[in-house]
Every structure is written in C-alpha cells, then in structure tokens.
N, C-alpha and C. Protein backbone atom coordinates (compact mmCIF):
# COMPACT_ATOMS: atom_id res chain seq x y z
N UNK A 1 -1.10 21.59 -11.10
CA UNK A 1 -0.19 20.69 -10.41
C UNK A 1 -0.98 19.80 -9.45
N UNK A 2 -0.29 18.31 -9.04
CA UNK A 2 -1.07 17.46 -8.14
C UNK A 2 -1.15 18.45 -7.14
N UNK A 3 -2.46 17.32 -6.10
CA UNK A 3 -2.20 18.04 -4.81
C UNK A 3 -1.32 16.61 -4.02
N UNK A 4 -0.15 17.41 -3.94
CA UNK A 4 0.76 16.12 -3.07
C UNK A 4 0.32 15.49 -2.22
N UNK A 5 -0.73 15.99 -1.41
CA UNK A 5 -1.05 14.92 -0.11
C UNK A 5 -1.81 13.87 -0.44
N UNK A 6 -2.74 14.15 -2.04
CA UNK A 6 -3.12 12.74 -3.05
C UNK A 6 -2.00 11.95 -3.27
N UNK A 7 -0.91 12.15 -3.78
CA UNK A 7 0.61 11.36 -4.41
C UNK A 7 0.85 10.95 -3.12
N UNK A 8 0.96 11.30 -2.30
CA UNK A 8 1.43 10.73 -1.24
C UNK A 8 0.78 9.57 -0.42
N UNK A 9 -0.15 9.45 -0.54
CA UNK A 9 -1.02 8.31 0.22
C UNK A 9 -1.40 7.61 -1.28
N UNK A 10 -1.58 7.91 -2.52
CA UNK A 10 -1.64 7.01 -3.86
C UNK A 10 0.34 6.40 -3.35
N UNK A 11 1.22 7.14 -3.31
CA UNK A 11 2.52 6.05 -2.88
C UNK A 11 2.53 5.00 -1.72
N UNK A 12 1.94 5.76 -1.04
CA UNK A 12 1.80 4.55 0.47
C UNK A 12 0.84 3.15 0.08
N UNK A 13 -0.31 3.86 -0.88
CA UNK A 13 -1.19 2.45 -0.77
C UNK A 13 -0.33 1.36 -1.74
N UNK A 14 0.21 1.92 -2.88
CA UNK A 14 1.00 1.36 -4.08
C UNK A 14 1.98 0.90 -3.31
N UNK A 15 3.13 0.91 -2.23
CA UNK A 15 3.74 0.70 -1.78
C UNK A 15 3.55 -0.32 -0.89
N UNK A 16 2.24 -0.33 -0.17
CA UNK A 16 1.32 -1.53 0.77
C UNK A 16 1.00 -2.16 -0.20
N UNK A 17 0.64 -2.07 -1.08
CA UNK A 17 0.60 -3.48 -2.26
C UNK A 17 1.23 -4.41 -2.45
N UNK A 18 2.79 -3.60 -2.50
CA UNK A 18 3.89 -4.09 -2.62
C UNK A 18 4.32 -5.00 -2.11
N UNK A 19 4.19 -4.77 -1.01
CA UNK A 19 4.57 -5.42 0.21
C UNK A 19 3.84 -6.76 0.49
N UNK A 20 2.61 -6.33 0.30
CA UNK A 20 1.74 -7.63 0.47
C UNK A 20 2.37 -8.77 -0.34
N UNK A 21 2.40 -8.03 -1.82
CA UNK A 21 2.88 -8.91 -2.97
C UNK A 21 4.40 -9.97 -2.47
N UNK A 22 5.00 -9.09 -2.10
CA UNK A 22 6.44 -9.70 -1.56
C UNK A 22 6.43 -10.39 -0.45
N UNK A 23 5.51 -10.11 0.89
CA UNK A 23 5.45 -11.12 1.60
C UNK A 23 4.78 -12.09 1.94
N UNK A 24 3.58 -12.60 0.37
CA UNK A 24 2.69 -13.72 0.30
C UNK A 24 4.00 -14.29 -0.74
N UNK A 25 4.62 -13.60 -1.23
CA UNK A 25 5.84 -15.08 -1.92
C UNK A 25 6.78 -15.48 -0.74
N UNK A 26 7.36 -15.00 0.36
CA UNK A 26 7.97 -14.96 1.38
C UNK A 26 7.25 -16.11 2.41
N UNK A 27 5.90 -16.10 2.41
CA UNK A 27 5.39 -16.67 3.13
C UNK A 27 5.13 -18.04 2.19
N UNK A 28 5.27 -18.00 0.68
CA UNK A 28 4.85 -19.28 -0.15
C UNK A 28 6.29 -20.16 0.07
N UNK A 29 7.35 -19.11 -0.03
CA UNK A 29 8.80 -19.99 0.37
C UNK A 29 9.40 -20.66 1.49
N UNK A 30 8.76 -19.44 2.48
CA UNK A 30 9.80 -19.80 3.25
C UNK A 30 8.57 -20.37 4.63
N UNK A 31 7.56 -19.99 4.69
CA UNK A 31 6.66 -20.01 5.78
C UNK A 31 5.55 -19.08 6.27
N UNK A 32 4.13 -19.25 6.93
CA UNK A 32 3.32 -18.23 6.99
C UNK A 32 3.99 -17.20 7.91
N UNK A 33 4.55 -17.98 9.25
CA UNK A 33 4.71 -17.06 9.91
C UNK A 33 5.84 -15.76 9.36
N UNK A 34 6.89 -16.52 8.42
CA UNK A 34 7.77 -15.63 8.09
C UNK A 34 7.60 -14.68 7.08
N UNK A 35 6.26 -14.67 6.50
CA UNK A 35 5.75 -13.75 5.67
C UNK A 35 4.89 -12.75 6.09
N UNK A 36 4.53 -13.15 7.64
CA UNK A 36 3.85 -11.93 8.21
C UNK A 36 4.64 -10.67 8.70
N UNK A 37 6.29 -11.45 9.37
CA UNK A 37 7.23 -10.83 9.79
C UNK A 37 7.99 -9.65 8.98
N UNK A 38 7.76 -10.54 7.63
CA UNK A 38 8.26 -9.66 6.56
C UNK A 38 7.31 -8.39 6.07
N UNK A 39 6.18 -8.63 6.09
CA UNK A 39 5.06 -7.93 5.86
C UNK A 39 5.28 -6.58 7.26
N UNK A 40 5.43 -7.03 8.24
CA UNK A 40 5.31 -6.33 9.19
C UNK A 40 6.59 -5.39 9.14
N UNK A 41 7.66 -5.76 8.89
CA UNK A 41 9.08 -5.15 9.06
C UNK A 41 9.16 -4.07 8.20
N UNK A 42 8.15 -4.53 6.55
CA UNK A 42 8.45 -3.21 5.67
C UNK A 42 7.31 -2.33 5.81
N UNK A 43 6.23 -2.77 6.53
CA UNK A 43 5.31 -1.53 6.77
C UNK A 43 5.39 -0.61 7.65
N UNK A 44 6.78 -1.43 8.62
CA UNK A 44 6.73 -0.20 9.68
C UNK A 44 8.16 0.54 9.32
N UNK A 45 8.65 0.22 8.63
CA UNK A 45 9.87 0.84 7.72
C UNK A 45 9.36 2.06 6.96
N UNK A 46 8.49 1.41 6.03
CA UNK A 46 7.15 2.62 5.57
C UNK A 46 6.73 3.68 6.30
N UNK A 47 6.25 3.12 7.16
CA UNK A 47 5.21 4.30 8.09
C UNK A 47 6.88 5.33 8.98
N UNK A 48 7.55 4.80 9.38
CA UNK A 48 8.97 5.34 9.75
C UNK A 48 9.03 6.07 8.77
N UNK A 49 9.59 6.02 7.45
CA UNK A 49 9.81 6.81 6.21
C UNK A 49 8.88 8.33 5.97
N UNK A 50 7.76 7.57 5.97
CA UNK A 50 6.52 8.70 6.07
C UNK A 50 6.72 9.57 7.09
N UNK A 51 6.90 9.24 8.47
CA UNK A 51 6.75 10.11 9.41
C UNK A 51 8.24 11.14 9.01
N UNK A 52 9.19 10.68 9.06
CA UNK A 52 10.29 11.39 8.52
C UNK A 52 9.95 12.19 7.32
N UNK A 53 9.03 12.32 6.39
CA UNK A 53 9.12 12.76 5.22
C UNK A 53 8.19 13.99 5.70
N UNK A 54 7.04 13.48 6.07
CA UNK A 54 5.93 14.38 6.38
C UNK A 54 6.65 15.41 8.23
N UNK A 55 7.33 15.11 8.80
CA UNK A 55 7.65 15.92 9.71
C UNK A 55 8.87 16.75 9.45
C-alpha cells in the first residue's frame, strides 16, 4: 500500500499546479493583479483544507 504522506503532498503539489494554471488564465482575462488574488485565495483555501485534514 502507498505511504499516504507521499499521496498527500503528490495532491498538494498537483493541486498547486492547478491553481497556477487557473490563475495565469484569470490574470490573462481579467488582470495581473487579479490573478495573483486568485492564486492566493485558493492556496490558502488549500493549506486551510490540509490543516483540517492532517489535524
């Protein structure tokens, strides 16, 4: 069986990918600054999630 604490940070980085991905189109639409905001809002949504999961 995995060792989960690999799956778990392989989800976080796959998930920070994500994000990047979604808020360089955010920032191609709508503005730089508003793609950092966006960038910023779901990583700390993320890291919130994590701490809830892992505590």
């Amino acid at each position: 069986m995995a060792n989960t604490q690999y799956l778990f940070w392989v989800m976080a980085g796959a998930l920070t990918l994500l994000f990047v991905v979604v808020s360089a189109f955010v920032g191609l639409s709508k503005g730089r600054r508003q793609g950092v905001i966006t960038f910023v809002v779901l990583f700390i949504f993320m890291l919130a999630g994590a701490l809830y999961i892992r505590a």
